[in-house]
Each structure stands twice: as structure tokens, then as C-alpha cells.
PDB file of N, CA and C in Angstrom:
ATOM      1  N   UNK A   1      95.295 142.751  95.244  1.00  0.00           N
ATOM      2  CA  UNK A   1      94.490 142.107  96.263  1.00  0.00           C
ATOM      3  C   UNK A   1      93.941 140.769  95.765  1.00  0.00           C
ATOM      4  N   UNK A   2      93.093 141.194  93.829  1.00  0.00           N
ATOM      5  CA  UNK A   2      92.377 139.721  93.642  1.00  0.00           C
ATOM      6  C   UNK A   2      94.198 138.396  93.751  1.00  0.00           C
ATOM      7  N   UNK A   3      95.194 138.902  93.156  1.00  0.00           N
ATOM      8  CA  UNK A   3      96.143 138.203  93.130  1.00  0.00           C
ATOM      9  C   UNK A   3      96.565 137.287  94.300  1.00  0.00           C
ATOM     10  N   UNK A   4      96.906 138.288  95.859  1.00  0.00           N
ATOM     11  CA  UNK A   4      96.770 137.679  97.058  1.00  0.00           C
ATOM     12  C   UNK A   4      96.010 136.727  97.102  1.00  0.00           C
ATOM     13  N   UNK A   5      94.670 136.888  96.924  1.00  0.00           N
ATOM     14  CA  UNK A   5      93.596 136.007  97.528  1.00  0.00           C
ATOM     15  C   UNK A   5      94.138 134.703  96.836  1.00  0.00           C
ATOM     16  N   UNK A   6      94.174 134.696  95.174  1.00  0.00           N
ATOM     17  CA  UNK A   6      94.275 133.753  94.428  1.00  0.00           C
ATOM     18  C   UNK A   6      94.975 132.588  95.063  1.00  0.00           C
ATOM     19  N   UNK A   7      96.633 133.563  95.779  1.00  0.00           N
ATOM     20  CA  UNK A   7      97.666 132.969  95.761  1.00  0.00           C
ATOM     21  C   UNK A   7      97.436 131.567  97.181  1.00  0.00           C
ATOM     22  N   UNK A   8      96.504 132.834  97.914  1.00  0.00           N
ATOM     23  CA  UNK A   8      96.307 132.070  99.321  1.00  0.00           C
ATOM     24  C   UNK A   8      95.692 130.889  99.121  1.00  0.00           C
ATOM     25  N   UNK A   9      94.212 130.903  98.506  1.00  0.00           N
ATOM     26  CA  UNK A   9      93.801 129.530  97.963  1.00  0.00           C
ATOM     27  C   UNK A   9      94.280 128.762  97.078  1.00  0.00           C
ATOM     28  N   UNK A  10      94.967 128.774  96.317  1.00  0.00           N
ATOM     29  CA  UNK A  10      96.206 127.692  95.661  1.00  0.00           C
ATOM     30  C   UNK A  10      97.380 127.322  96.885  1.00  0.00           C
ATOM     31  N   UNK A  11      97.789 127.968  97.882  1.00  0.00           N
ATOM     32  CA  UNK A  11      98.187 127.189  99.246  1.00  0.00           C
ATOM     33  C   UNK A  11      97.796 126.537  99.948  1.00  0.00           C
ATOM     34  N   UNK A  12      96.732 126.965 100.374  1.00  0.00           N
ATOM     35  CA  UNK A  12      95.591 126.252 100.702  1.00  0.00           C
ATOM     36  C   UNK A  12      95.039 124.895 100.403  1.00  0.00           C
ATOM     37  N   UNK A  13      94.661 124.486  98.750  1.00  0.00           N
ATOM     38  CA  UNK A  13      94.481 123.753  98.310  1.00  0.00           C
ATOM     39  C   UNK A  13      95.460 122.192  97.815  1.00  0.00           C
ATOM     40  N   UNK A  14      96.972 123.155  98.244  1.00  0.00           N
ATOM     41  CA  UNK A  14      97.988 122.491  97.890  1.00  0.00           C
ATOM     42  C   UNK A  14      97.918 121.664  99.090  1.00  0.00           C
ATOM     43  N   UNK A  15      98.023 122.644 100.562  1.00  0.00           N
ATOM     44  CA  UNK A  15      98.234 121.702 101.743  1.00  0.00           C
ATOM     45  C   UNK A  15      96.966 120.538 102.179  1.00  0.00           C
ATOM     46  N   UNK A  16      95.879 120.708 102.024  1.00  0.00           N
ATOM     47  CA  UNK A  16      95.060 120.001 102.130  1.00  0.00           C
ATOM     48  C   UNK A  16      94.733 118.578 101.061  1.00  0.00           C
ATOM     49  N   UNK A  17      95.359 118.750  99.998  1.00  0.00           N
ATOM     50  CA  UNK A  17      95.554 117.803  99.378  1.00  0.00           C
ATOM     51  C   UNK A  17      97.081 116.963  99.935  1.00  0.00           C
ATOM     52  N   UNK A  18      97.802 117.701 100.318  1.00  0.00           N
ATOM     53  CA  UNK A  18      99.021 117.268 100.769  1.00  0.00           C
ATOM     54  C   UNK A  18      98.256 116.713 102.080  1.00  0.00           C
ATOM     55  N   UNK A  19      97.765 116.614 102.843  1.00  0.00           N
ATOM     56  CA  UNK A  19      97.135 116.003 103.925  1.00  0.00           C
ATOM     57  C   UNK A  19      96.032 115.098 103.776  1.00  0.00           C
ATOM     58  N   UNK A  20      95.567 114.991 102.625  1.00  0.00           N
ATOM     59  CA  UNK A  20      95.008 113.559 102.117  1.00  0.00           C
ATOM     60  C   UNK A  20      95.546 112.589 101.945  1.00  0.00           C
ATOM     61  N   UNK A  21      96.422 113.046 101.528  1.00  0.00           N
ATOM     62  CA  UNK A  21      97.639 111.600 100.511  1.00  0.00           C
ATOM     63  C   UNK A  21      98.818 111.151 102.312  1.00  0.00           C
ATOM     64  N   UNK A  22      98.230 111.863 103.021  1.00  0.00           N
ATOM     65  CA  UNK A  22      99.023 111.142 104.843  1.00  0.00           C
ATOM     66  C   UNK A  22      98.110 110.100 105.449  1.00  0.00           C
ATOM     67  N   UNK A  23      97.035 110.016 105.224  1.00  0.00           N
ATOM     68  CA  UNK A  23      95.842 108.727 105.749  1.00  0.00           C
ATOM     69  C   UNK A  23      96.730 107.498 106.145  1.00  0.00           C
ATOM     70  N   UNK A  24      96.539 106.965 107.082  1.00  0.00           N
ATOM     71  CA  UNK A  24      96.895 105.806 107.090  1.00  0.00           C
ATOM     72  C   UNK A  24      96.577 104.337 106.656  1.00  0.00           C
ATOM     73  N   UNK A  25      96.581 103.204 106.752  1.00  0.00           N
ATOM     74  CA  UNK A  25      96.652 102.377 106.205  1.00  0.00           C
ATOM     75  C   UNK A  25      96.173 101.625 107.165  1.00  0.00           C
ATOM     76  N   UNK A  26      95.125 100.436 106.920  1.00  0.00           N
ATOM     77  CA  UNK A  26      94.656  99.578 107.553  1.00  0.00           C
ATOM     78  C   UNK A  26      95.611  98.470 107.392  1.00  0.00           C
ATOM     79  N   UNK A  27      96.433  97.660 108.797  1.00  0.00           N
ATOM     80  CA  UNK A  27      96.900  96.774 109.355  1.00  0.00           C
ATOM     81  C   UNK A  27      96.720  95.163 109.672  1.00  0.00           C
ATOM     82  N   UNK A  28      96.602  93.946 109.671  1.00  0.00           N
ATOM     83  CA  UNK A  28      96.430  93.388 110.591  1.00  0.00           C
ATOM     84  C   UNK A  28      97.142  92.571 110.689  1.00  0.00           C
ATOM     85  N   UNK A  29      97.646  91.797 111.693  1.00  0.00           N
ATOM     86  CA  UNK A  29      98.922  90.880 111.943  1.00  0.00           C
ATOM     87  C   UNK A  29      99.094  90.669 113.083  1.00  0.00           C
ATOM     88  N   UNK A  30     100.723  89.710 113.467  1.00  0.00           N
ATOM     89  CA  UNK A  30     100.316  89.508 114.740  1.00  0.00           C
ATOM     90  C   UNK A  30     101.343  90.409 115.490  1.00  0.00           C
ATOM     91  N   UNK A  31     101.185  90.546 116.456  1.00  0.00           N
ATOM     92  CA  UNK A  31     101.888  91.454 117.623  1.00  0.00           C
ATOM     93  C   UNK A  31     102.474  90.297 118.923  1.00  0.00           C
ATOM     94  N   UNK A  32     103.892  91.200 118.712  1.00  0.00           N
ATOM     95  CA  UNK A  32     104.914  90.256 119.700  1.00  0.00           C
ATOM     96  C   UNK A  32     105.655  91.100 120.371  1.00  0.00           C
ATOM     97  N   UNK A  33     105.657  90.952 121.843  1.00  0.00           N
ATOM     98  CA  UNK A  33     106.139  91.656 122.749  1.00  0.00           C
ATOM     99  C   UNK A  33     107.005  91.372 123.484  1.00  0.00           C
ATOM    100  N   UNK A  34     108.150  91.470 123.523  1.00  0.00           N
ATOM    101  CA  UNK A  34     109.371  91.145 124.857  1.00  0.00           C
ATOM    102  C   UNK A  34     110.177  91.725 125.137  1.00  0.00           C
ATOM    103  N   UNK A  35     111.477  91.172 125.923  1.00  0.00           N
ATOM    104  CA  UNK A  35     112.868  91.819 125.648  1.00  0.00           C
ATOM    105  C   UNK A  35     113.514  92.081 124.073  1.00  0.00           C
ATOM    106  N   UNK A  36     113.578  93.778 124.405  1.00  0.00           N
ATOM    107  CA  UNK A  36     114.488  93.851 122.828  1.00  0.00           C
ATOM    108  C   UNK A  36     113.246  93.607 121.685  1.00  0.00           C
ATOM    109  N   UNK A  37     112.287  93.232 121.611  1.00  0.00           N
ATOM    110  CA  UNK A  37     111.739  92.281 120.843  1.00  0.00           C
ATOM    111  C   UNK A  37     110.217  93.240 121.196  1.00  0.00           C
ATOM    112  N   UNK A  38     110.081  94.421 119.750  1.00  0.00           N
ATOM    113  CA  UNK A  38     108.957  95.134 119.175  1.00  0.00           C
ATOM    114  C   UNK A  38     108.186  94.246 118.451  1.00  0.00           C
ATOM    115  N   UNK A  39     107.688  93.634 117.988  1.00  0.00           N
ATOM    116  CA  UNK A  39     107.393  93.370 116.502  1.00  0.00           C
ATOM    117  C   UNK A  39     106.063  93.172 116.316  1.00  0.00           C
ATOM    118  N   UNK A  40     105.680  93.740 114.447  1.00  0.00           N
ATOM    119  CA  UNK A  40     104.225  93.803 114.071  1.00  0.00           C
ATOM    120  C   UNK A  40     104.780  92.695 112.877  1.00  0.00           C
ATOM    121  N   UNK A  41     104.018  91.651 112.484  1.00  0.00           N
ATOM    122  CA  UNK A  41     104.001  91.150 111.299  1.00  0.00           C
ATOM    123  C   UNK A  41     103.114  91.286 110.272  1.00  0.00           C
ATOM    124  N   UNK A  42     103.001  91.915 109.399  1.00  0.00           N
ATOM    125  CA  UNK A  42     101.277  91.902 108.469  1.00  0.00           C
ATOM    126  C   UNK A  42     101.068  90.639 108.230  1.00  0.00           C
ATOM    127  N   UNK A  43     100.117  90.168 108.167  1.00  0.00           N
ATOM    128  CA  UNK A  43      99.433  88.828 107.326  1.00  0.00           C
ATOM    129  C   UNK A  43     100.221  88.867 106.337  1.00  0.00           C
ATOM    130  N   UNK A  44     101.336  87.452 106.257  1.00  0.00           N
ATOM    131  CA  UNK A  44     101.462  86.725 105.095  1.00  0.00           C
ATOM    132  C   UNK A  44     103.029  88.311 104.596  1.00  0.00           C
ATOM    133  N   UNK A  45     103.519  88.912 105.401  1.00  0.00           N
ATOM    134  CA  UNK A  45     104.664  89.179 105.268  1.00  0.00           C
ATOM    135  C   UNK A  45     105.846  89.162 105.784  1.00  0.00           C
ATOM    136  N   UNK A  46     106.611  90.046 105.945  1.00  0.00           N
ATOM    137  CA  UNK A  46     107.789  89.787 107.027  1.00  0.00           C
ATOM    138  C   UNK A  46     107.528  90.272 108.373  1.00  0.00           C
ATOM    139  N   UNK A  47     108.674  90.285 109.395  1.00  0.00           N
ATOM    140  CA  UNK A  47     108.704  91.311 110.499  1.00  0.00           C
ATOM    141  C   UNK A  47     109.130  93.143 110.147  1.00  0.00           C
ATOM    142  N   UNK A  48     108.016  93.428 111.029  1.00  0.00           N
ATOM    143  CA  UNK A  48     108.246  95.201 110.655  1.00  0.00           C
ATOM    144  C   UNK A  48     108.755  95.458 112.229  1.00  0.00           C
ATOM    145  N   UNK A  49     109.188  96.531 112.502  1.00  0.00           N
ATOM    146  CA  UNK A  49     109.275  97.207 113.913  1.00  0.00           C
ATOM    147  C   UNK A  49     108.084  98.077 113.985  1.00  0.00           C
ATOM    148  N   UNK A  50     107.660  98.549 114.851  1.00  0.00           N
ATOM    149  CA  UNK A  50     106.549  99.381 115.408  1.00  0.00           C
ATOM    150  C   UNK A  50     106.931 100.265 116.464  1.00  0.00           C
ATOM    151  N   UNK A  51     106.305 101.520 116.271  1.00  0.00           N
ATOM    152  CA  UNK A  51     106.379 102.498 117.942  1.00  0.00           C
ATOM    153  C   UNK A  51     104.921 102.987 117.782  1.00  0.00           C
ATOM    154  N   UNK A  52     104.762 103.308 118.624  1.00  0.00           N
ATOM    155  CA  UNK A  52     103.320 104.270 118.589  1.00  0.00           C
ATOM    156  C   UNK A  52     103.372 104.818 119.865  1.00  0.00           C
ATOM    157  N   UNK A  53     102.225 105.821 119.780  1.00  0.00           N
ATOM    158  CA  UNK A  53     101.707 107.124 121.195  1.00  0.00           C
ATOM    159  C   UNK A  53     101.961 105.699 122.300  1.00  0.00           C
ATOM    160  N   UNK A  54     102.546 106.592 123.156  1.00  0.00           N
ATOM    161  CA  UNK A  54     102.638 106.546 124.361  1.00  0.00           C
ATOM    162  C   UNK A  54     101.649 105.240 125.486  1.00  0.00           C
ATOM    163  N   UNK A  55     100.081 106.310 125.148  1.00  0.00           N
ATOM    164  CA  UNK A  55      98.956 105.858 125.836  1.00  0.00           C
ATOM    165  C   UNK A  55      98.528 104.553 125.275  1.00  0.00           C
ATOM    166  N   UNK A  56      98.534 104.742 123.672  1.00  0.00           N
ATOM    167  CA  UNK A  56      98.283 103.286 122.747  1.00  0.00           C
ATOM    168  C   UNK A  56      99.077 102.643 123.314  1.00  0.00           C
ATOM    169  N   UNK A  57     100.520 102.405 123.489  1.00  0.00           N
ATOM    170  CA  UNK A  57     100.844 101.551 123.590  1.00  0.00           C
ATOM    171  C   UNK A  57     101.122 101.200 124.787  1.00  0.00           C
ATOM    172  N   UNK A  58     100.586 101.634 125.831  1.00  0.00           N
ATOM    173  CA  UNK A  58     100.362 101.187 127.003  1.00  0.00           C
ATOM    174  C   UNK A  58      99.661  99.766 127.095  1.00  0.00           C
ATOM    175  N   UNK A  59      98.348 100.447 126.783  1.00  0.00           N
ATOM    176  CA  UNK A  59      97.076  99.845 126.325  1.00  0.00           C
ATOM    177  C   UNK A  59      97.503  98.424 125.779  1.00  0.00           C
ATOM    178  N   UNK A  60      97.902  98.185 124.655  1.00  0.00           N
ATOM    179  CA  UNK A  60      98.391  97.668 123.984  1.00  0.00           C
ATOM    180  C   UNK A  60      99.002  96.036 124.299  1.00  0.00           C
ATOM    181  N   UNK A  61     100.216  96.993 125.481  1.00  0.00           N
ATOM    182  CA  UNK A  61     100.878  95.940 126.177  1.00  0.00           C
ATOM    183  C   UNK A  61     100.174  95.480 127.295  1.00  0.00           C
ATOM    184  N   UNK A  62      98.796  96.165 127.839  1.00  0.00           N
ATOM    185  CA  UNK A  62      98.481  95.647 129.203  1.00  0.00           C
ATOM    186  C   UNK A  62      97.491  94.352 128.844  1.00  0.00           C
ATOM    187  N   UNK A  63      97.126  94.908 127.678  1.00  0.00           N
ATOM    188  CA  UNK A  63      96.191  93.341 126.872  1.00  0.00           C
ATOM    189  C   UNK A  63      97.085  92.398 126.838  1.00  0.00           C
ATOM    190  N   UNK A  64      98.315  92.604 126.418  1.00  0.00           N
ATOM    191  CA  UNK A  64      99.292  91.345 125.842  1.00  0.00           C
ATOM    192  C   UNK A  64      99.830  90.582 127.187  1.00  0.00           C
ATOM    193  N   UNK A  65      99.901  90.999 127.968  1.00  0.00           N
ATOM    194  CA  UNK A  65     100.467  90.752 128.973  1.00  0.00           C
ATOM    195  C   UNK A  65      99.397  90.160 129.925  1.00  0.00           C
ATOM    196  N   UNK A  66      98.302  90.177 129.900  1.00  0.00           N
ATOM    197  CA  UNK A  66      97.281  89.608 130.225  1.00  0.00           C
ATOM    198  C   UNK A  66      96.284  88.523 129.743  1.00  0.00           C
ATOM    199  N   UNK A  67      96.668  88.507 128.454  1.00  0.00           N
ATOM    200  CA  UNK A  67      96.329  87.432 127.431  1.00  0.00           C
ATOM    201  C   UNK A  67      97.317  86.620 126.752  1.00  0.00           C
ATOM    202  N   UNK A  68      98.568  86.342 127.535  1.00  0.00           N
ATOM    203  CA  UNK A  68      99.487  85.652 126.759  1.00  0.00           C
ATOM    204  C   UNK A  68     100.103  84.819 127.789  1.00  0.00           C
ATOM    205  N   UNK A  69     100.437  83.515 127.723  1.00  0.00           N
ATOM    206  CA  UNK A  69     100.993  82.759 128.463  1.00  0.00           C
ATOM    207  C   UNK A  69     102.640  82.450 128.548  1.00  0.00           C
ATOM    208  N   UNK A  70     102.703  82.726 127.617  1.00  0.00           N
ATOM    209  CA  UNK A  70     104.220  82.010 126.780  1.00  0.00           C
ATOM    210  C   UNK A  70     105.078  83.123 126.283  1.00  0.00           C
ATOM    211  N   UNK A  71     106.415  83.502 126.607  1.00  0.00           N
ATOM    212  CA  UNK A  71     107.263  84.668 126.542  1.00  0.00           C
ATOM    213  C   UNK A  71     107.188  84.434 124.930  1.00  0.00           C
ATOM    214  N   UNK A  72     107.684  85.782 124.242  1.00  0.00           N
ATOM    215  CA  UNK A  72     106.909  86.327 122.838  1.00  0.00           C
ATOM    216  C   UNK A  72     105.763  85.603 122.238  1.00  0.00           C
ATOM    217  N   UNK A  73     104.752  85.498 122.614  1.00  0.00           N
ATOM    218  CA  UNK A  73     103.621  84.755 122.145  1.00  0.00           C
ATOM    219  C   UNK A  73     102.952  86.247 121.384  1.00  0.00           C
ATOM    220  N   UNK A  74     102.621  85.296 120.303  1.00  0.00           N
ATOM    221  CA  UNK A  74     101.643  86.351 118.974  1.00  0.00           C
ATOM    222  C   UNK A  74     100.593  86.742 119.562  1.00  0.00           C
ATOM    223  N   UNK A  75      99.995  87.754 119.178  1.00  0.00           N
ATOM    224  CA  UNK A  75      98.157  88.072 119.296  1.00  0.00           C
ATOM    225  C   UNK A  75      97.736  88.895 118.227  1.00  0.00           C
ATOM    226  N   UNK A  76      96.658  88.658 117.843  1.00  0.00           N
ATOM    227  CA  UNK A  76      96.196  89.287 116.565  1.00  0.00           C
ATOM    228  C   UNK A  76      96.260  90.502 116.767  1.00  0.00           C
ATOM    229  N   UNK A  77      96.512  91.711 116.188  1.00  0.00           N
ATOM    230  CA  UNK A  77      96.001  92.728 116.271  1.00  0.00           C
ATOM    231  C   UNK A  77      95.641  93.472 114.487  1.00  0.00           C
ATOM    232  N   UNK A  78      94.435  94.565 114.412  1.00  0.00           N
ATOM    233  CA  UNK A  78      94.534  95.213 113.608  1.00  0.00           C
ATOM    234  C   UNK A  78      94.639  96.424 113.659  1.00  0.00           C
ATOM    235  N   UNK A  79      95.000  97.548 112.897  1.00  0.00           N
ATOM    236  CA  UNK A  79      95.406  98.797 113.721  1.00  0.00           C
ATOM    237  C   UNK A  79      95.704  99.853 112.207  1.00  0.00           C
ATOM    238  N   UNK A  80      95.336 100.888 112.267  1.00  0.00           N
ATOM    239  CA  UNK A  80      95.598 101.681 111.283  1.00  0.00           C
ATOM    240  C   UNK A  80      96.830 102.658 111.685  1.00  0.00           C
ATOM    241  N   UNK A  81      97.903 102.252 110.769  1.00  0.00           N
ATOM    242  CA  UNK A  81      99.406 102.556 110.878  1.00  0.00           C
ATOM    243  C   UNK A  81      99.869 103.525 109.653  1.00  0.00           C
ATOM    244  N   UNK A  82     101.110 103.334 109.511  1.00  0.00           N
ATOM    245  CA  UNK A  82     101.828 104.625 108.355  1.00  0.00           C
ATOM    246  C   UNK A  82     103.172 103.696 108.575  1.00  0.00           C
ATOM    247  N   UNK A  83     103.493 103.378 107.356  1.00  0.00           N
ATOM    248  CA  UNK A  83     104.978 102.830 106.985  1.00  0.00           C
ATOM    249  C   UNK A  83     106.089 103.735 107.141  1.00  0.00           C
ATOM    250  N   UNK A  84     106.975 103.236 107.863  1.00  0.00           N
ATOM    251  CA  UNK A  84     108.246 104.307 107.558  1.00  0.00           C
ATOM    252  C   UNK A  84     109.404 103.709 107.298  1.00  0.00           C
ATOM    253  N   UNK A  85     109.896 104.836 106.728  1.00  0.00           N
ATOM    254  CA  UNK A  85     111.878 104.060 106.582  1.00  0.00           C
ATOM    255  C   UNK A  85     112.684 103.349 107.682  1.00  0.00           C
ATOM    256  N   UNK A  86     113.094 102.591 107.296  1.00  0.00           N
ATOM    257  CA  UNK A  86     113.954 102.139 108.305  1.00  0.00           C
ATOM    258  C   UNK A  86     114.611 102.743 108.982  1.00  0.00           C
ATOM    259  N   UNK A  87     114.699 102.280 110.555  1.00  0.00           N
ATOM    260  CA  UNK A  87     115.677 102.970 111.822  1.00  0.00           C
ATOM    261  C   UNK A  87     117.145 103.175 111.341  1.00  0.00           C
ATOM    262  N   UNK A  88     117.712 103.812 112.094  1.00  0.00           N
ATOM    263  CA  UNK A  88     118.893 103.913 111.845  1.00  0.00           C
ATOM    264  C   UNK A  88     120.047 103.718 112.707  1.00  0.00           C
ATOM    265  N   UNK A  89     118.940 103.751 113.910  1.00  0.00           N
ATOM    266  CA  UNK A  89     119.693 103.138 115.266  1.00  0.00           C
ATOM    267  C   UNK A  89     118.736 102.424 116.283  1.00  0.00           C
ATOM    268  N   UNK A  90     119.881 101.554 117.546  1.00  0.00           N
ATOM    269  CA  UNK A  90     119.092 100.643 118.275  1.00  0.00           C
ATOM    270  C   UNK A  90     118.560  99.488 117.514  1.00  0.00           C
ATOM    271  N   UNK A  91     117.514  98.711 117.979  1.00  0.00           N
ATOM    272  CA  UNK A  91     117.159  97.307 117.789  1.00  0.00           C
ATOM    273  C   UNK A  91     116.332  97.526 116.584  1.00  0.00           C
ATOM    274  N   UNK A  92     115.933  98.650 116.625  1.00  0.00           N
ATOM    275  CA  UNK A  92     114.986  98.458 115.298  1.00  0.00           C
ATOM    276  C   UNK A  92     115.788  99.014 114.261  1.00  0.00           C
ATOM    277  N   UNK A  93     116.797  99.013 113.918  1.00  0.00           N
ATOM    278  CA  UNK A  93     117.915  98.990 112.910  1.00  0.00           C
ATOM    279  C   UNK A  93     117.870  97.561 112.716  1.00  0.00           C
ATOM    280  N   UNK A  94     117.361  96.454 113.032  1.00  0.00           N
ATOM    281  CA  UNK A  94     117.372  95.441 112.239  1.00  0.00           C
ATOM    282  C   UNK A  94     116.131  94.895 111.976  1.00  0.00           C
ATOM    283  N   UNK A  95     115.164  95.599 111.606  1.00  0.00           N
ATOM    284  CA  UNK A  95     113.947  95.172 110.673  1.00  0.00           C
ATOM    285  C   UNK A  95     113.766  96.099 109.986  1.00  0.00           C
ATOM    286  N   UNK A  96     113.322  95.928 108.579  1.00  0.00           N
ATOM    287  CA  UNK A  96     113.561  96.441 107.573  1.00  0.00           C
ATOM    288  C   UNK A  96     112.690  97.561 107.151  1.00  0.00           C
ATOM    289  N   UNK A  97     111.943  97.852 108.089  1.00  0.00           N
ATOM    290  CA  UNK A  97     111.118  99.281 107.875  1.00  0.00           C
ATOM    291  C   UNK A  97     110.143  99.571 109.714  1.00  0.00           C
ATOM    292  N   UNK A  98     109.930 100.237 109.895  1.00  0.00           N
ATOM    293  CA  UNK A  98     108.976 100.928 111.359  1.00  0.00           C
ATOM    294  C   UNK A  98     107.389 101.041 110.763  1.00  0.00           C
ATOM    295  N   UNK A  99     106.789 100.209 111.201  1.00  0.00           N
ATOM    296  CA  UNK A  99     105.156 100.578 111.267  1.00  0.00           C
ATOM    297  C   UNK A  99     104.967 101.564 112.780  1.00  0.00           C
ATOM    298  N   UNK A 100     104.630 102.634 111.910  1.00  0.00           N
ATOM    299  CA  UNK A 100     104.144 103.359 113.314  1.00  0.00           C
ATOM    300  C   UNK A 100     102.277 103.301 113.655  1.00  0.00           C
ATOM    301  N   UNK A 101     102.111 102.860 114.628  1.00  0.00           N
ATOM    302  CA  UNK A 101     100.626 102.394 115.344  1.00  0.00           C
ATOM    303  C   UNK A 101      99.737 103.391 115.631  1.00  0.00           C
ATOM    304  N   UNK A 102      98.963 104.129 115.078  1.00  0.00           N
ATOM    305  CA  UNK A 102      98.241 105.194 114.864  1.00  0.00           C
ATOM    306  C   UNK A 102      96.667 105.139 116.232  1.00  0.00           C
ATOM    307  N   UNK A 103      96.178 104.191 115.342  1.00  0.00           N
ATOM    308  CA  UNK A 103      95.162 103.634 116.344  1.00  0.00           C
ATOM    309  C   UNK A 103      95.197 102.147 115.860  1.00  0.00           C
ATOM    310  N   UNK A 104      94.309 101.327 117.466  1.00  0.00           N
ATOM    311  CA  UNK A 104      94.340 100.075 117.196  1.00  0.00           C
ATOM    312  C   UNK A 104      92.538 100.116 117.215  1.00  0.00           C
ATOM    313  N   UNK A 105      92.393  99.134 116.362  1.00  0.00           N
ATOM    314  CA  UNK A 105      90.805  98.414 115.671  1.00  0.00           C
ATOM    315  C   UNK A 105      90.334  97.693 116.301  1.00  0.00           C
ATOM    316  N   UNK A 106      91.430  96.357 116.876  1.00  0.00           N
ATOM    317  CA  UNK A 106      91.070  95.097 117.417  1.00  0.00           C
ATOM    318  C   UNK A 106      91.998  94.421 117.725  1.00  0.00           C
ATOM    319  N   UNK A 107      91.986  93.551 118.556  1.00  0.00           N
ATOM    320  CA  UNK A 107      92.917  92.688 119.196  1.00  0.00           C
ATOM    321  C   UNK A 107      92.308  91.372 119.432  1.00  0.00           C
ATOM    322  N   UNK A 108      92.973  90.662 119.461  1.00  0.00           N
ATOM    323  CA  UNK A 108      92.112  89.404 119.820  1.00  0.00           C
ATOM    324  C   UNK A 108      93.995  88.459 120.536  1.00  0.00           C
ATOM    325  N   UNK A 109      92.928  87.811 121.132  1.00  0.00           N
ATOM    326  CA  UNK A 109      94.284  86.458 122.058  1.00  0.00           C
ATOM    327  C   UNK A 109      94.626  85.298 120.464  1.00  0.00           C
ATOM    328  N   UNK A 110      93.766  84.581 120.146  1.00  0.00           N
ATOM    329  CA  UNK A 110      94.339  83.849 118.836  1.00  0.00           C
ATOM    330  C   UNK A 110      94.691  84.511 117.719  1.00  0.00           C
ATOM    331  N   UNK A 111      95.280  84.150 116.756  1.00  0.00           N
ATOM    332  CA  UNK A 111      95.660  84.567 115.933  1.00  0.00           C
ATOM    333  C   UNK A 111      94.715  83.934 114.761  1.00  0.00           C
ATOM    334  N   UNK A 112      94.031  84.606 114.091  1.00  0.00           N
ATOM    335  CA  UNK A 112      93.225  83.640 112.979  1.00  0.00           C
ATOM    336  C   UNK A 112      94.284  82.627 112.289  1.00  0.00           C
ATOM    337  N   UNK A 113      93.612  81.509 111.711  1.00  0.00           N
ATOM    338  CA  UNK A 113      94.564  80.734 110.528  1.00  0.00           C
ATOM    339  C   UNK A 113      94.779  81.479 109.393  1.00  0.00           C
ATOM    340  N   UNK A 114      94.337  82.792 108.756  1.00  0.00           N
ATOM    341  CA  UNK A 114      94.154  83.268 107.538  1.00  0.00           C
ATOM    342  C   UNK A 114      95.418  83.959 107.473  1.00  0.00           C
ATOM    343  N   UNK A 115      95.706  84.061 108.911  1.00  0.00           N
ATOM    344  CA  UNK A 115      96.557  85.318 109.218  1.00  0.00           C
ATOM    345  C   UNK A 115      98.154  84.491 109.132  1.00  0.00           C
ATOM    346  N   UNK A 116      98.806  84.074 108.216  1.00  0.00           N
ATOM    347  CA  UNK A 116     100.088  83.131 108.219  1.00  0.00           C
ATOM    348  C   UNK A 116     100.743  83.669 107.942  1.00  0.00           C
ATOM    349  N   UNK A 117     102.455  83.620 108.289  1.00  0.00           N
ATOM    350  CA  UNK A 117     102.956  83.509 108.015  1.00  0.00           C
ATOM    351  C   UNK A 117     103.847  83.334 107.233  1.00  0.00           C
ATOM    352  N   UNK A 118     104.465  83.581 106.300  1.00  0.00           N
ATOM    353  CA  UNK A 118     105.438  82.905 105.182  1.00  0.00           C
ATOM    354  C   UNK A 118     106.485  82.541 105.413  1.00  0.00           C
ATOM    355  N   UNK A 119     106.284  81.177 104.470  1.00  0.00           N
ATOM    356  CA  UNK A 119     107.466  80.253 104.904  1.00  0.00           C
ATOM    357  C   UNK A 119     108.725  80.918 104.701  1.00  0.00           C
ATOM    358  N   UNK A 120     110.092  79.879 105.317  1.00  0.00           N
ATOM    359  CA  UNK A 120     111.361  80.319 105.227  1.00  0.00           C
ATOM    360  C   UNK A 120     111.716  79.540 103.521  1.00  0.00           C
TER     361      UNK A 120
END
């Protein structure tokens, strides 16, 4: 019986530590929306692809689409995400990893200056 118990709380302890180390990661960059055309950039890296819930990204797009003048125009966003491997099919088979969009923090219409780009 003491053995059971032992065994259960060393499972226990395993999975809950295994569910610490899943947290996500604070985001911010700009967000671009169109045809074909997902994309999250972090500050000062490359293009990532993105999906997220459903409802988020409703949300998401009804801001962008309301605060943007100019077909794929940037907008800041920050958002606590989780990196993943690259697609393996469709459009996001050509950016080099999937930020998936967990929750979003903030949005804003400009894009700060801090928030650049890197050159080609």
C-alpha cells in the first residue's frame, strides 16, 4: 500500500513539473494579415507563421481590419505564445517555425520604432 502511494506521488510530481516547463512565452512584434499571408514577426527577428483559438483570432482580425488602411499593413501586437516546429503543409510550410497565439496582451495601430526589423 505504503509502495502504491509512493508510486502515485512520484507521478504526480513528474506531471506537474512536466506542466511547468509548457508556460508560454511573452511575444511582441508586428502582426500582418491578408491573402495567404499569416504572419507574426518578433522584434528584431524573422517572419514566424501563427494560428491560434478560434475566438482570439477573430478578435484579433476585427482590430486589424479596422485599424489598418493599407493591404498587409503591420500592427503591434504582444501576446503570450509557444514556438513550434515547422508546418509541413500549406502556406505555412514556408516560414520557418508556427508561433501559436495563446493570449493577446496588447495591440496597438503603430508599430513602436524599438520594434525593427532586421535588415536584408
Amino acid at each position: 500500500m505504503i509502495k502504491l502511494s509512493a508510486t502515485a506521488m512520484l507521478i504526480g510530481s513528474v506531471l506537474s513539473l512536466t506542466a511547468c516547463g509548457e508556460k508560454p512565452k511573452v511575444y511582441s512584434g508586428r502582426f500582418i494579415f491578408g491573402h495567404e499571408v499569416r504572419e507574426f514577426i518578433p522584434c528584431g527577428r524573422s517572419a514566424l507563421w501563427w494560428q491560434a483559438d478560434q475566438d482570439l483570432v477573430a478578435d484579433l482580425i476585427e482590430f486589424y481590419q479596422l485599424n489598418t488602411t493599407e493591404p498587409y499593413q503591420a500592427i503591434y501586437v504582444q501576446a503570450e505564445a509557444k514556438l513550434l516546429p515547422a508546418a509541413t503543409d500549406g502556406y505555412a510550410q514556408e516560414y520557418p517555425a508556427v508561433l501559436r497565439l495563446d493570449k493577446i496582451l496588447d495591440w496597438q495601430q503603430a508599430v513602436p520604432d524599438s520594434c525593427n526589423v532586421p535588415s536584408s
